[in-house]
PDB file of N, CA and C in Angstrom:
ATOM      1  N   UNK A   1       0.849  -1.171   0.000  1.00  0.00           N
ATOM      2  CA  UNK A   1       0.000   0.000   0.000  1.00  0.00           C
ATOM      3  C   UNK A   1       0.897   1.237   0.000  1.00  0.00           C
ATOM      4  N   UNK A   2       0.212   2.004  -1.078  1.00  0.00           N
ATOM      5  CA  UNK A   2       1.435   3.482  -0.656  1.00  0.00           C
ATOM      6  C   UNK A   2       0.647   4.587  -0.296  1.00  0.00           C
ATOM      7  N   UNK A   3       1.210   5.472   0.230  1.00  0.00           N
ATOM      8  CA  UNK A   3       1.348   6.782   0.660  1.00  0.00           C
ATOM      9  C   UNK A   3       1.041   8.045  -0.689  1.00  0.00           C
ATOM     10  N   UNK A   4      -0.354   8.965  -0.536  1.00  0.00           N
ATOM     11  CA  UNK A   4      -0.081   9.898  -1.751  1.00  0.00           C
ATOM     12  C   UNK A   4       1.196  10.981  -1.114  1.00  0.00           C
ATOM     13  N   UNK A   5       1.503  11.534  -2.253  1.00  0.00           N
ATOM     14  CA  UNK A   5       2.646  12.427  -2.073  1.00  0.00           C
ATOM     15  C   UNK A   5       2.563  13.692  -0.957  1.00  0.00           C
ATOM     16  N   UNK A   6       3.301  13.585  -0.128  1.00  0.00           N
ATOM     17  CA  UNK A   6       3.614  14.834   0.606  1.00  0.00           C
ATOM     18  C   UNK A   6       3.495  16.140   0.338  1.00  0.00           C
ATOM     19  N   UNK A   7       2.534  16.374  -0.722  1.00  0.00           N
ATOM     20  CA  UNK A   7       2.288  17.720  -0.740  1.00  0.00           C
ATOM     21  C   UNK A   7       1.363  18.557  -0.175  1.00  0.00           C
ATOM     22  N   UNK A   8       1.323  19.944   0.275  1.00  0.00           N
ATOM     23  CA  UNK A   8       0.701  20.681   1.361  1.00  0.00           C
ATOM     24  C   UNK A   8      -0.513  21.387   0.525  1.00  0.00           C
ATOM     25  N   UNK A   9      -1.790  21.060   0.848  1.00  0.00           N
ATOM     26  CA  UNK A   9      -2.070  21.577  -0.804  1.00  0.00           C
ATOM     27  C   UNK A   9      -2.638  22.996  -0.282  1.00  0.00           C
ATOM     28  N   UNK A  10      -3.029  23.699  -1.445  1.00  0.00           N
ATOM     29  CA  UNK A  10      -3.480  25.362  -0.993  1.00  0.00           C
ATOM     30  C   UNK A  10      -4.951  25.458  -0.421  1.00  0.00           C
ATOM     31  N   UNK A  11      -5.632  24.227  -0.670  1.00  0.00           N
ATOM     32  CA  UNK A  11      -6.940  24.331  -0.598  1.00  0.00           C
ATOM     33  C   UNK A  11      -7.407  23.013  -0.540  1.00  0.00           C
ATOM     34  N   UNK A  12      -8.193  22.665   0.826  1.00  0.00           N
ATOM     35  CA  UNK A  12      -9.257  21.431   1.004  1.00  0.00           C
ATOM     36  C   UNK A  12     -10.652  21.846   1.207  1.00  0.00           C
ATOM     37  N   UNK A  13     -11.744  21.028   0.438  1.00  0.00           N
ATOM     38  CA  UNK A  13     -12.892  21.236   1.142  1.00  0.00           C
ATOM     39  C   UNK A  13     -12.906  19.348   1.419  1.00  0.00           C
ATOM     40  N   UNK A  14     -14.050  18.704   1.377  1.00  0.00           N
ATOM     41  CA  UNK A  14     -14.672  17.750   2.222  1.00  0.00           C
ATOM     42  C   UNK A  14     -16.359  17.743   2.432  1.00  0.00           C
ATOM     43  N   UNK A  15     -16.567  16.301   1.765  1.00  0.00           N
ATOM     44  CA  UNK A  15     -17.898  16.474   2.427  1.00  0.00           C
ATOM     45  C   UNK A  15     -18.056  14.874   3.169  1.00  0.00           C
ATOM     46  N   UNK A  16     -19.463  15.182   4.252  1.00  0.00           N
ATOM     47  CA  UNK A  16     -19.134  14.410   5.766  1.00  0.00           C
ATOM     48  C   UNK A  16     -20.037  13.138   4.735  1.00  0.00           C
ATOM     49  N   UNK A  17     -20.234  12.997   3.527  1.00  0.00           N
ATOM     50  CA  UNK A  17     -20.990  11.797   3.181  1.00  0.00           C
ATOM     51  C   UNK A  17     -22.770  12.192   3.727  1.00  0.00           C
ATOM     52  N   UNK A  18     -23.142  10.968   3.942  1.00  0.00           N
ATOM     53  CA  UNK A  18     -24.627  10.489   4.106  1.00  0.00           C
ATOM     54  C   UNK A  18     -24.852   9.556   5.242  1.00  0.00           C
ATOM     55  N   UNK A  19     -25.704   9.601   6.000  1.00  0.00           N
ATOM     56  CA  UNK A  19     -26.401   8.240   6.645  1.00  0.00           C
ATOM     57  C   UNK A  19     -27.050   6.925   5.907  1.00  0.00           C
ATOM     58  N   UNK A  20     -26.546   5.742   6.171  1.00  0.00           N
ATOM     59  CA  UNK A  20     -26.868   4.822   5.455  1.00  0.00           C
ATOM     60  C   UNK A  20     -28.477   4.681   5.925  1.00  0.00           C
ATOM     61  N   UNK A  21     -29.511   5.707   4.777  1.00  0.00           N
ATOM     62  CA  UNK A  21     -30.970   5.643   4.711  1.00  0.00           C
ATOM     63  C   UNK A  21     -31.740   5.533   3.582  1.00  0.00           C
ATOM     64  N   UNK A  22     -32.539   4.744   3.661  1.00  0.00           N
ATOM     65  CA  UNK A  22     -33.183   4.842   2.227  1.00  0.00           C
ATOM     66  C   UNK A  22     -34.786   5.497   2.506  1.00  0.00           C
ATOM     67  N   UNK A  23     -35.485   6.170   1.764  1.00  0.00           N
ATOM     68  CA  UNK A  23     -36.612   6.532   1.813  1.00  0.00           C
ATOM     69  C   UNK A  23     -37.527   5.785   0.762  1.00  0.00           C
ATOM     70  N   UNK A  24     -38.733   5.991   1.268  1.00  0.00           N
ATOM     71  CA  UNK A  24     -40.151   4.829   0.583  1.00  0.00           C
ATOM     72  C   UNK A  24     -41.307   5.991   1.124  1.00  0.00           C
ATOM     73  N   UNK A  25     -42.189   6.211  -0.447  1.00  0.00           N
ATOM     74  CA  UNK A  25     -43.015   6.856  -0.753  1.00  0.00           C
ATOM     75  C   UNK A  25     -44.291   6.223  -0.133  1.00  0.00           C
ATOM     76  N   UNK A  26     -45.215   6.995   0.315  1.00  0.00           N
ATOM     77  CA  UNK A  26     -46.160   6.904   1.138  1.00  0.00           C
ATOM     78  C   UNK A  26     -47.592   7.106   0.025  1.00  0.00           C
ATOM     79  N   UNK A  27     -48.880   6.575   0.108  1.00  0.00           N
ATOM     80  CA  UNK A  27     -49.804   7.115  -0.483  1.00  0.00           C
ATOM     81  C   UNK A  27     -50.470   8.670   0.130  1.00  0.00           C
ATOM     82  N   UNK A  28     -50.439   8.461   1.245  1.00  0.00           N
ATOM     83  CA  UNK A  28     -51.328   9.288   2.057  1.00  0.00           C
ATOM     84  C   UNK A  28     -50.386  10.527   2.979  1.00  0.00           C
ATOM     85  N   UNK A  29     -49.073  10.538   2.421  1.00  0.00           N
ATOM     86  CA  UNK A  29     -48.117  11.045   3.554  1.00  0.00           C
ATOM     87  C   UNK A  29     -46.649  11.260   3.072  1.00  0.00           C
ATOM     88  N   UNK A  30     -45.935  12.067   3.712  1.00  0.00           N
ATOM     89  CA  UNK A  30     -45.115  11.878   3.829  1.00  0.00           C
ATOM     90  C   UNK A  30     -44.110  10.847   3.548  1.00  0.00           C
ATOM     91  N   UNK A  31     -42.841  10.791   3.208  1.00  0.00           N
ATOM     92  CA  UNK A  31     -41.935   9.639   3.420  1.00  0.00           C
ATOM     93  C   UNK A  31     -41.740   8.876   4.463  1.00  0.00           C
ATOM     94  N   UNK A  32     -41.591   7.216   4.446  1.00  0.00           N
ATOM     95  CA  UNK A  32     -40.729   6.631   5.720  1.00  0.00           C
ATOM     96  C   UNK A  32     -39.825   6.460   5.090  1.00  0.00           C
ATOM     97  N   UNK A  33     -38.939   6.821   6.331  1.00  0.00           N
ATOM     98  CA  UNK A  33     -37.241   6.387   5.977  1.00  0.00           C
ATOM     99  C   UNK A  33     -36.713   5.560   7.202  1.00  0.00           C
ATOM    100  N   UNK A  34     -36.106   4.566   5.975  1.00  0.00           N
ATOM    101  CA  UNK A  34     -35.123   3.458   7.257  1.00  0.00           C
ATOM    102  C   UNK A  34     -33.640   3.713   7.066  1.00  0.00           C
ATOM    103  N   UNK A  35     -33.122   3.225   8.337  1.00  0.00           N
ATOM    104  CA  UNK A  35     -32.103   3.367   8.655  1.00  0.00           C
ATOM    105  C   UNK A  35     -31.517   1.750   8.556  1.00  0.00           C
ATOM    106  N   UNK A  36     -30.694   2.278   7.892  1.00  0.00           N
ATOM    107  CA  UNK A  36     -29.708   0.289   8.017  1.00  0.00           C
ATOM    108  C   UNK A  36     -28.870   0.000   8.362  1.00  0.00           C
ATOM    109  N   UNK A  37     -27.940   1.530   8.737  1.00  0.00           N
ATOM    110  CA  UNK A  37     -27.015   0.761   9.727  1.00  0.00           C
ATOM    111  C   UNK A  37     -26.450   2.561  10.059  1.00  0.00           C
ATOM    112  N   UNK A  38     -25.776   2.138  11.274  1.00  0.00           N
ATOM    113  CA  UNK A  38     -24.971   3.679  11.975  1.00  0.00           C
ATOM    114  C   UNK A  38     -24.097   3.924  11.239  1.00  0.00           C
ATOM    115  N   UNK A  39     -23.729   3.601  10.053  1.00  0.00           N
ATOM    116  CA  UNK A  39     -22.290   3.887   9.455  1.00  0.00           C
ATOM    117  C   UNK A  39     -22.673   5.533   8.958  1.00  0.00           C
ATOM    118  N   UNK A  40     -21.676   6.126   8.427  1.00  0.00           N
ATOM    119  CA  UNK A  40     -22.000   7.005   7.492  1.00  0.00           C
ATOM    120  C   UNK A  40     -20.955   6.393   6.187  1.00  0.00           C
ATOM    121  N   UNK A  41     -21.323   6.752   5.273  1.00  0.00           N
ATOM    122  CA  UNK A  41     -20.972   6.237   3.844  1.00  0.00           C
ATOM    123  C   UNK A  41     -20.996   7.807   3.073  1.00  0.00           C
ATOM    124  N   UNK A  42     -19.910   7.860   2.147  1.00  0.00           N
ATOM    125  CA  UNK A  42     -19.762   8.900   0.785  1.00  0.00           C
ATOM    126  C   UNK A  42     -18.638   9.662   1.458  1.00  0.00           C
ATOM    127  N   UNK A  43     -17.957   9.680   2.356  1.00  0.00           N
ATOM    128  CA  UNK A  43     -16.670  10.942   2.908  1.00  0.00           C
ATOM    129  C   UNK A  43     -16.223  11.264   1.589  1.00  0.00           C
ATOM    130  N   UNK A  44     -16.037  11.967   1.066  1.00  0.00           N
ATOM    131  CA  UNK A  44     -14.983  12.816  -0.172  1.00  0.00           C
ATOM    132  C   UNK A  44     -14.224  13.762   0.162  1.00  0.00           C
ATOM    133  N   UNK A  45     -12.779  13.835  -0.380  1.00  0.00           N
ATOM    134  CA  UNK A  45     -11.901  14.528   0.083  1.00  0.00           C
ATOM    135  C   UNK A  45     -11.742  15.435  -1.738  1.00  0.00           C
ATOM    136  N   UNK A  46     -11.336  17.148  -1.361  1.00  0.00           N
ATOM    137  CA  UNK A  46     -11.064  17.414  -2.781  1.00  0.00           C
ATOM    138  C   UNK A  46      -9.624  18.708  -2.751  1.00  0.00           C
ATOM    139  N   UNK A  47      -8.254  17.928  -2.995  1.00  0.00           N
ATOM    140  CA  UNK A  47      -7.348  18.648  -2.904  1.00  0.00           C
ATOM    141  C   UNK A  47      -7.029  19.528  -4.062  1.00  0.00           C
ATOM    142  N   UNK A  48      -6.934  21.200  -3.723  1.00  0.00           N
ATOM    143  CA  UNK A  48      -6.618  21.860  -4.753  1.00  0.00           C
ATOM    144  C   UNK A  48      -5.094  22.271  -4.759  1.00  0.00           C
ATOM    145  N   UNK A  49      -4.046  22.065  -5.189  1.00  0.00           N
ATOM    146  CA  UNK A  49      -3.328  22.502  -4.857  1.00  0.00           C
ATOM    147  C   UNK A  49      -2.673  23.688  -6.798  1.00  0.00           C
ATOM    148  N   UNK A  50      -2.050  25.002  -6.223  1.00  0.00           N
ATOM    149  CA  UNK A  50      -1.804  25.669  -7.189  1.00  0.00           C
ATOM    150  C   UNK A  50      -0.593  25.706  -7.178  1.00  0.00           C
ATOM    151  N   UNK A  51       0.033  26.197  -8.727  1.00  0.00           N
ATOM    152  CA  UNK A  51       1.751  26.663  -8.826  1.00  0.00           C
ATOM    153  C   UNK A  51       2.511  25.419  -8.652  1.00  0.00           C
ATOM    154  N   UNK A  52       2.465  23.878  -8.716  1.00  0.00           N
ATOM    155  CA  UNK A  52       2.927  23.225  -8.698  1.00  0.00           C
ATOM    156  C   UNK A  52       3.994  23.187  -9.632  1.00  0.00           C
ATOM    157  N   UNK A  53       5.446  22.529  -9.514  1.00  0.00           N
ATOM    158  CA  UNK A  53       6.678  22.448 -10.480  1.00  0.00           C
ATOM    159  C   UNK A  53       6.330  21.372 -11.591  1.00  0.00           C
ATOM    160  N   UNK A  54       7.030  21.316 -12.608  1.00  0.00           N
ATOM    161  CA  UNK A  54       6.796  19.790 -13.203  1.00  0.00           C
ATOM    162  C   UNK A  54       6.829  17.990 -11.936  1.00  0.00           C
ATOM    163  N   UNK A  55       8.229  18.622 -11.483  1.00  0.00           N
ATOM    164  CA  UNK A  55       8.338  17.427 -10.603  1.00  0.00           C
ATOM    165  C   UNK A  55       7.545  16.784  -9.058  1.00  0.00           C
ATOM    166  N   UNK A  56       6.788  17.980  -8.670  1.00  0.00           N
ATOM    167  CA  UNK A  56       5.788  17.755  -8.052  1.00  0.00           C
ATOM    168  C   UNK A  56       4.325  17.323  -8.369  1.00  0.00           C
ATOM    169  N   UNK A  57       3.984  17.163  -9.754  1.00  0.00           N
ATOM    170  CA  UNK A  57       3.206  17.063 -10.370  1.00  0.00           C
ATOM    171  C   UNK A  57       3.224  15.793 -10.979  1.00  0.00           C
ATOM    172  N   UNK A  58       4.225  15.608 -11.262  1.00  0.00           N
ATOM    173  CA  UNK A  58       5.170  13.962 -11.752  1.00  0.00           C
ATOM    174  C   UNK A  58       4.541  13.033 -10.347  1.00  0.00           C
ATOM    175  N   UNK A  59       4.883  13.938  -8.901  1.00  0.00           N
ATOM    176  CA  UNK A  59       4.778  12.737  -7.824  1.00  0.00           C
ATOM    177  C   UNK A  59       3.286  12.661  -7.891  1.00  0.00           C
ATOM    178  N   UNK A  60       2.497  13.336  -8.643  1.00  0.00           N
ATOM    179  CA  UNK A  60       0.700  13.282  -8.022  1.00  0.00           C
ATOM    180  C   UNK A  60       0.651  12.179  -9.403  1.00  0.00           C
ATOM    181  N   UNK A  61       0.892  12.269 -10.355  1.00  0.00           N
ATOM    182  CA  UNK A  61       0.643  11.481 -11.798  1.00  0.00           C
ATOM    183  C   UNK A  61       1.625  10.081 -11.224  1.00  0.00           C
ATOM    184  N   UNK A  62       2.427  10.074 -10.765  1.00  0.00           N
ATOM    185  CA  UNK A  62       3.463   8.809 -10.591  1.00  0.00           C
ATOM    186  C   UNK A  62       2.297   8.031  -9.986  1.00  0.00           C
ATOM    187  N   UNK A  63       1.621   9.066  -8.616  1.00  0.00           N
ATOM    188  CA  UNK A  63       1.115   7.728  -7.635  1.00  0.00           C
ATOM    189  C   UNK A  63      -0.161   7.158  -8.020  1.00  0.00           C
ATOM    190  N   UNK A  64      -0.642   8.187  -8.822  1.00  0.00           N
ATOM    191  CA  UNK A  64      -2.311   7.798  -9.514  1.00  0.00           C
ATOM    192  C   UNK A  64      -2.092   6.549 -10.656  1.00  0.00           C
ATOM    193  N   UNK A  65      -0.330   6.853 -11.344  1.00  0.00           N
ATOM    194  CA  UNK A  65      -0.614   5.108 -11.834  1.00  0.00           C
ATOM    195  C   UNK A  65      -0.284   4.493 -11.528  1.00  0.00           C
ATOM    196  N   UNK A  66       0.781   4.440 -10.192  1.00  0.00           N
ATOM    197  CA  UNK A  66       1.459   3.120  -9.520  1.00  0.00           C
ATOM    198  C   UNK A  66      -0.407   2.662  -8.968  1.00  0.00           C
ATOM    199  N   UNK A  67      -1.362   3.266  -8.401  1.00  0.00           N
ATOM    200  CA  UNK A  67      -2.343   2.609  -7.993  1.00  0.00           C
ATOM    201  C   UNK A  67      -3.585   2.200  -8.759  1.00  0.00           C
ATOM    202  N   UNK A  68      -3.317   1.941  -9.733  1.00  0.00           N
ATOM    203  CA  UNK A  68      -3.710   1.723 -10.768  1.00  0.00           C
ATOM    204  C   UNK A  68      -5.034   2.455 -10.970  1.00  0.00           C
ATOM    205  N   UNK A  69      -4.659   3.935 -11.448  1.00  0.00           N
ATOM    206  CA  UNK A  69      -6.087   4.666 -11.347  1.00  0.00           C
ATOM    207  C   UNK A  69      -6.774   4.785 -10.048  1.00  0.00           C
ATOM    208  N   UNK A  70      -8.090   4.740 -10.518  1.00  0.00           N
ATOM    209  CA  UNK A  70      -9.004   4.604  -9.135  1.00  0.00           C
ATOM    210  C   UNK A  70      -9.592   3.437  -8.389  1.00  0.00           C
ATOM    211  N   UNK A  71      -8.131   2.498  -9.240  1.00  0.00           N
ATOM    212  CA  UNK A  71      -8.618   1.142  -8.358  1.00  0.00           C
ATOM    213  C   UNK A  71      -7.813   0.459  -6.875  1.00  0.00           C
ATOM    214  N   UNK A  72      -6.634   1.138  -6.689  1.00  0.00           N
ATOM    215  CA  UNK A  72      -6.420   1.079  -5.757  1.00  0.00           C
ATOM    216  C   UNK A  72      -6.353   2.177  -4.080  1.00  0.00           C
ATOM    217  N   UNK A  73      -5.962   1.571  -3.240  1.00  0.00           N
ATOM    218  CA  UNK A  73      -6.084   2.720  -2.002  1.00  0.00           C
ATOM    219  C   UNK A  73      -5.082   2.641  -1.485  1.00  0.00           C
ATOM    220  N   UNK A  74      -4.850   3.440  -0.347  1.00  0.00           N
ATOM    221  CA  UNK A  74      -3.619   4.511  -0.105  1.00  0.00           C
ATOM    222  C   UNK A  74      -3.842   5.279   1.255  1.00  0.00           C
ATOM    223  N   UNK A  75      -3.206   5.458   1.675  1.00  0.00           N
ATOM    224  CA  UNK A  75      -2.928   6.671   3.049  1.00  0.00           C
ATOM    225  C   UNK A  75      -2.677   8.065   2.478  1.00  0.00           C
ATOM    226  N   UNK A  76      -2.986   8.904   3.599  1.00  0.00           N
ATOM    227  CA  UNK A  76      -2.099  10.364   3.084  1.00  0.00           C
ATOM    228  C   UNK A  76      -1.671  10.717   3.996  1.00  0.00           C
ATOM    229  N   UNK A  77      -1.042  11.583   4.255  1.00  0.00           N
ATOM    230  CA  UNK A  77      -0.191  12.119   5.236  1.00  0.00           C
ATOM    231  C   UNK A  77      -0.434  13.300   5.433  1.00  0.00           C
ATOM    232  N   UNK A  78      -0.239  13.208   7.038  1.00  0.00           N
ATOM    233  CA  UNK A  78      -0.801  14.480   8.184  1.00  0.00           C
ATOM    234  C   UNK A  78      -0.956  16.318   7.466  1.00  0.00           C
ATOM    235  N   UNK A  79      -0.091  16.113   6.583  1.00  0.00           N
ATOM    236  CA  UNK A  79       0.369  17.422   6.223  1.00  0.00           C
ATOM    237  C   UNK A  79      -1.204  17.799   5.217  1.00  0.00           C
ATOM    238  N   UNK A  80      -1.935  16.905   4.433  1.00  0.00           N
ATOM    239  CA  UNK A  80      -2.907  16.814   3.769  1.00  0.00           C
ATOM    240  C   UNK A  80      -3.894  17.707   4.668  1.00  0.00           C
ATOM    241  N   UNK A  81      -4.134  17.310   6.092  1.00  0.00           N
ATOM    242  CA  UNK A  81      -5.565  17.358   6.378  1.00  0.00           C
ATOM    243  C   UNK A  81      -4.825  18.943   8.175  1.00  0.00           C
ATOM    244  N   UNK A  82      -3.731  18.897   7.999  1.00  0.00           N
ATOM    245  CA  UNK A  82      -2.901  19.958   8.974  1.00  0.00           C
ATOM    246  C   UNK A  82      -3.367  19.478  10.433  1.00  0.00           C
ATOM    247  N   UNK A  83      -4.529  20.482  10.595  1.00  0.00           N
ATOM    248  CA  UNK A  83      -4.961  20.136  12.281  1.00  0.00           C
ATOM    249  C   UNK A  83      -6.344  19.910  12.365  1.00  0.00           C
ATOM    250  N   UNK A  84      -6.700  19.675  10.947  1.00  0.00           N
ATOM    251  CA  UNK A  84      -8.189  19.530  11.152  1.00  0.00           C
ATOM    252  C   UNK A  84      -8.369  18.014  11.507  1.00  0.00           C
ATOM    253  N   UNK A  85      -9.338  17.811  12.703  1.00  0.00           N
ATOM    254  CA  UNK A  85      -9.206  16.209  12.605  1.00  0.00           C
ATOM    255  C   UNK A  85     -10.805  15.626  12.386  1.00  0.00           C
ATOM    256  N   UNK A  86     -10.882  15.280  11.034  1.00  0.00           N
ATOM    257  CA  UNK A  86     -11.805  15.213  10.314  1.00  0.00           C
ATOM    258  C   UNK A  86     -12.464  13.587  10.393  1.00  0.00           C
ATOM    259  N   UNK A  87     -11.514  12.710  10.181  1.00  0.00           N
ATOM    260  CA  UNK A  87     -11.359  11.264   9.733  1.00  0.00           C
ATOM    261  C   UNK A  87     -10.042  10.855  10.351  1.00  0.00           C
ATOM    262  N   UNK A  88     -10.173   9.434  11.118  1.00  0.00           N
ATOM    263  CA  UNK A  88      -9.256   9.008  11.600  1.00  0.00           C
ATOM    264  C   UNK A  88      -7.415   9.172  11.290  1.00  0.00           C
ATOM    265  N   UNK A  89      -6.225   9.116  11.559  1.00  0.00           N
ATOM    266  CA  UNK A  89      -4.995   9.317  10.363  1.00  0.00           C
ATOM    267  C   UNK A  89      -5.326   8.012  10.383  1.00  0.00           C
ATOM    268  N   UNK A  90      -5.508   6.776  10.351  1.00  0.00           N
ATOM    269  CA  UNK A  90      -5.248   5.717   9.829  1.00  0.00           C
ATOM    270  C   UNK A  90      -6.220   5.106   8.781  1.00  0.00           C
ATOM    271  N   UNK A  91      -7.060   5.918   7.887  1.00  0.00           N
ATOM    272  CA  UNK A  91      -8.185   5.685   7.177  1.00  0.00           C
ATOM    273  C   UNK A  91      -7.188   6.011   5.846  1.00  0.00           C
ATOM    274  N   UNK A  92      -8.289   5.456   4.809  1.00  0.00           N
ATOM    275  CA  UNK A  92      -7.825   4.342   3.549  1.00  0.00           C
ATOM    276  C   UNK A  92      -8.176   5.604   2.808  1.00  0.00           C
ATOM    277  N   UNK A  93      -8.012   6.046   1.333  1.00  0.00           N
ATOM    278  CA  UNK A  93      -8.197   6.872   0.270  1.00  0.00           C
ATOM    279  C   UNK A  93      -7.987   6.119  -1.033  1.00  0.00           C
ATOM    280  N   UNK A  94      -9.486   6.657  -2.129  1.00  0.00           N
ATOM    281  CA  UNK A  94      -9.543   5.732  -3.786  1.00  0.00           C
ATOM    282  C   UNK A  94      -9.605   7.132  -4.763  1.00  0.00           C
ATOM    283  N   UNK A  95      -9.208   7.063  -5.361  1.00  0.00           N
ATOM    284  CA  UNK A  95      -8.753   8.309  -6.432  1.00  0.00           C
ATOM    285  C   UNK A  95     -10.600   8.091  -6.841  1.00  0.00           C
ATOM    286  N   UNK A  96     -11.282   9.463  -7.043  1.00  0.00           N
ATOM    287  CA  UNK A  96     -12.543   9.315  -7.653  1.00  0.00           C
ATOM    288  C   UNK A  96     -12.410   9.550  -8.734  1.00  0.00           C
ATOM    289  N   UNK A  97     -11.443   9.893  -9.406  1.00  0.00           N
ATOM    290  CA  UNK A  97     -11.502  10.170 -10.967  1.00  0.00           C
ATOM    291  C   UNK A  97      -9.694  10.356 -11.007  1.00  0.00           C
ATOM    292  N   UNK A  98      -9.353  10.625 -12.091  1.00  0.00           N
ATOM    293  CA  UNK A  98      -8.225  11.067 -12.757  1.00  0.00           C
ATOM    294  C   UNK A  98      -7.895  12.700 -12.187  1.00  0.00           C
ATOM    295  N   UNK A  99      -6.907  12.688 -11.408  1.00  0.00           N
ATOM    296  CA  UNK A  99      -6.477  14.567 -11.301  1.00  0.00           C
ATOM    297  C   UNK A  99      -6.958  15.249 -12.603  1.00  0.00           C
ATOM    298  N   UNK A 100      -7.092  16.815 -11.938  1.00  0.00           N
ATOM    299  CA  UNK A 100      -7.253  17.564 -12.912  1.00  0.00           C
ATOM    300  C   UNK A 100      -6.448  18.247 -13.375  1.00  0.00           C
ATOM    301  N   UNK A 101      -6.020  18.854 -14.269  1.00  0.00           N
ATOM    302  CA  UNK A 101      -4.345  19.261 -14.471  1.00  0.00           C
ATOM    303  C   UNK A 101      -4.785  20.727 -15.588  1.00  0.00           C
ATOM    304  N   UNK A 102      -4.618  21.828 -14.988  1.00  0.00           N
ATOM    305  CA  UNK A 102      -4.340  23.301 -15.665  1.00  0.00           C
ATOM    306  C   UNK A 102      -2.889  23.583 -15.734  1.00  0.00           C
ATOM    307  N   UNK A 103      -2.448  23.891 -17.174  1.00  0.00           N
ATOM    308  CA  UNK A 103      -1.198  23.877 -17.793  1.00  0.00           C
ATOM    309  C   UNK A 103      -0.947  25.303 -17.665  1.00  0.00           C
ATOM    310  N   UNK A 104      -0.135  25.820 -16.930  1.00  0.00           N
ATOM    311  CA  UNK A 104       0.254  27.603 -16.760  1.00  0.00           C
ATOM    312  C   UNK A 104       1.670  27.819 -17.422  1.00  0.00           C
ATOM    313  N   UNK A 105       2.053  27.627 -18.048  1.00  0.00           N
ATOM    314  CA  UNK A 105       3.383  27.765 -19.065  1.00  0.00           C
ATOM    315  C   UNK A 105       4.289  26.560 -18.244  1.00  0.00           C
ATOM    316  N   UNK A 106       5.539  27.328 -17.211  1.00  0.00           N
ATOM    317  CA  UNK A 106       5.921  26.287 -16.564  1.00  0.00           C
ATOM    318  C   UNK A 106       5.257  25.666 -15.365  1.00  0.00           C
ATOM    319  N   UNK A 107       4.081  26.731 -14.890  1.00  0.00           N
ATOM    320  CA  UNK A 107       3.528  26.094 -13.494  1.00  0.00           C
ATOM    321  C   UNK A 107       2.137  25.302 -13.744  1.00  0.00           C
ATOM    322  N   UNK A 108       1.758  24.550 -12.799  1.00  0.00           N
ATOM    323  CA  UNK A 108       0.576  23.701 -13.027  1.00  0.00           C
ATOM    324  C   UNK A 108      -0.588  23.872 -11.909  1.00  0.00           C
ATOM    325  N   UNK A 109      -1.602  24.051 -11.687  1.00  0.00           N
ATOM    326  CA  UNK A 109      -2.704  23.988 -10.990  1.00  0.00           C
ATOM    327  C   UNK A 109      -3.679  22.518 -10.787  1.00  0.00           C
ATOM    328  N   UNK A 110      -3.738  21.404 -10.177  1.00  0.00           N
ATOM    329  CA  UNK A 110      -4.300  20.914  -9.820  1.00  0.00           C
ATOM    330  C   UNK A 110      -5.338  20.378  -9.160  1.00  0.00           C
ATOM    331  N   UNK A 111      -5.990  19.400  -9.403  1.00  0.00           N
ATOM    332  CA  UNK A 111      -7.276  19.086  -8.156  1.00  0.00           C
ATOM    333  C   UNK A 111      -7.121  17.877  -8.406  1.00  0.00           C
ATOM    334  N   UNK A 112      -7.322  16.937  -6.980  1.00  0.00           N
ATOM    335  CA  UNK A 112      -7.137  15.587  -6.708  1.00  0.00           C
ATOM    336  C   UNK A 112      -8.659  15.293  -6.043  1.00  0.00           C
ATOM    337  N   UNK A 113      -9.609  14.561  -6.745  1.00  0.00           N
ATOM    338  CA  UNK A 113     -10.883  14.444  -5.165  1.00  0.00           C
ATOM    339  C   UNK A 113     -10.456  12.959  -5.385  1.00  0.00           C
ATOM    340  N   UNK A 114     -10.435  12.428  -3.820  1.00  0.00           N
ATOM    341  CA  UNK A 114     -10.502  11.633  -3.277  1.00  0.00           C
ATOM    342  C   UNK A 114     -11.802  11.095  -2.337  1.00  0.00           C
ATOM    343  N   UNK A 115     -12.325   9.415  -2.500  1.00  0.00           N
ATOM    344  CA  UNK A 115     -13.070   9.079  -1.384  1.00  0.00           C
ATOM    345  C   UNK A 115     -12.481   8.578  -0.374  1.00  0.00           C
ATOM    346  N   UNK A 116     -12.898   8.498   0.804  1.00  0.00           N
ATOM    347  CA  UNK A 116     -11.931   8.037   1.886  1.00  0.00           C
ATOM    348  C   UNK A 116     -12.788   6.450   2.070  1.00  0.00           C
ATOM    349  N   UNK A 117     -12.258   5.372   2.509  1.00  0.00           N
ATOM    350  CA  UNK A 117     -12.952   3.927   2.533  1.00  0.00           C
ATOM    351  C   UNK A 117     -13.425   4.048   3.705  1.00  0.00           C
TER     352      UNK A 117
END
């Protein structure tokens, strides 16, 4: 399992997911909604980071294909999330898509969203 790259990024948001609930339509009323379990499910993480070098940009593209896309998972490191303590440090991360990559002559602008497992 690897580690995404040590970079500090300029900008995180995050969303806290969902309660595992489903809702069922009523004739006469309102919705019932069940609950199926205490988990919460959907955490998403979305790193922006700007002004990146070529070779820092190399380490975000290196690790997205050593893990083969968005099929494998990964840790990140403290420096990602600073002092916010959001999600455990020992929780898992799956690339939700391919980085996004803005070409600035020599500098690069990025976005990484991540789900957390």
């Amino acid at each position: 399992m690897s580690t995404f790259p040590d970079l500090e990024p300029d900008r995180i948001s995050y969303d806290l997911g969902n309660l595992n609930i489903s809702e069922v339509g009523t004739i006469g009323g309102g919705p019932i909604r069940f609950r199926h379990s205490l988990r919460v499910n959907g955490y998403a993480l979305r790193l922006t980071y700007a002004n990146l070098t070529q070779s820092q940009l190399d380490q975000i593209r290196d690790h997205f294909i050593q893990n083969q896309g968005t099929h494998g998972y990964f840790t990140v490191p403290s420096t990602i999330w600073g002092t916010a303590s959001v999600v455990t440090t020992d929780s898992l991360y799956r690339y939700s898509k391919p980085p996004e990559e803005e070409h600035l002559g020599v500098f690069f602008n990025v976005t990484v969203e991540l789900r957390v497992l």
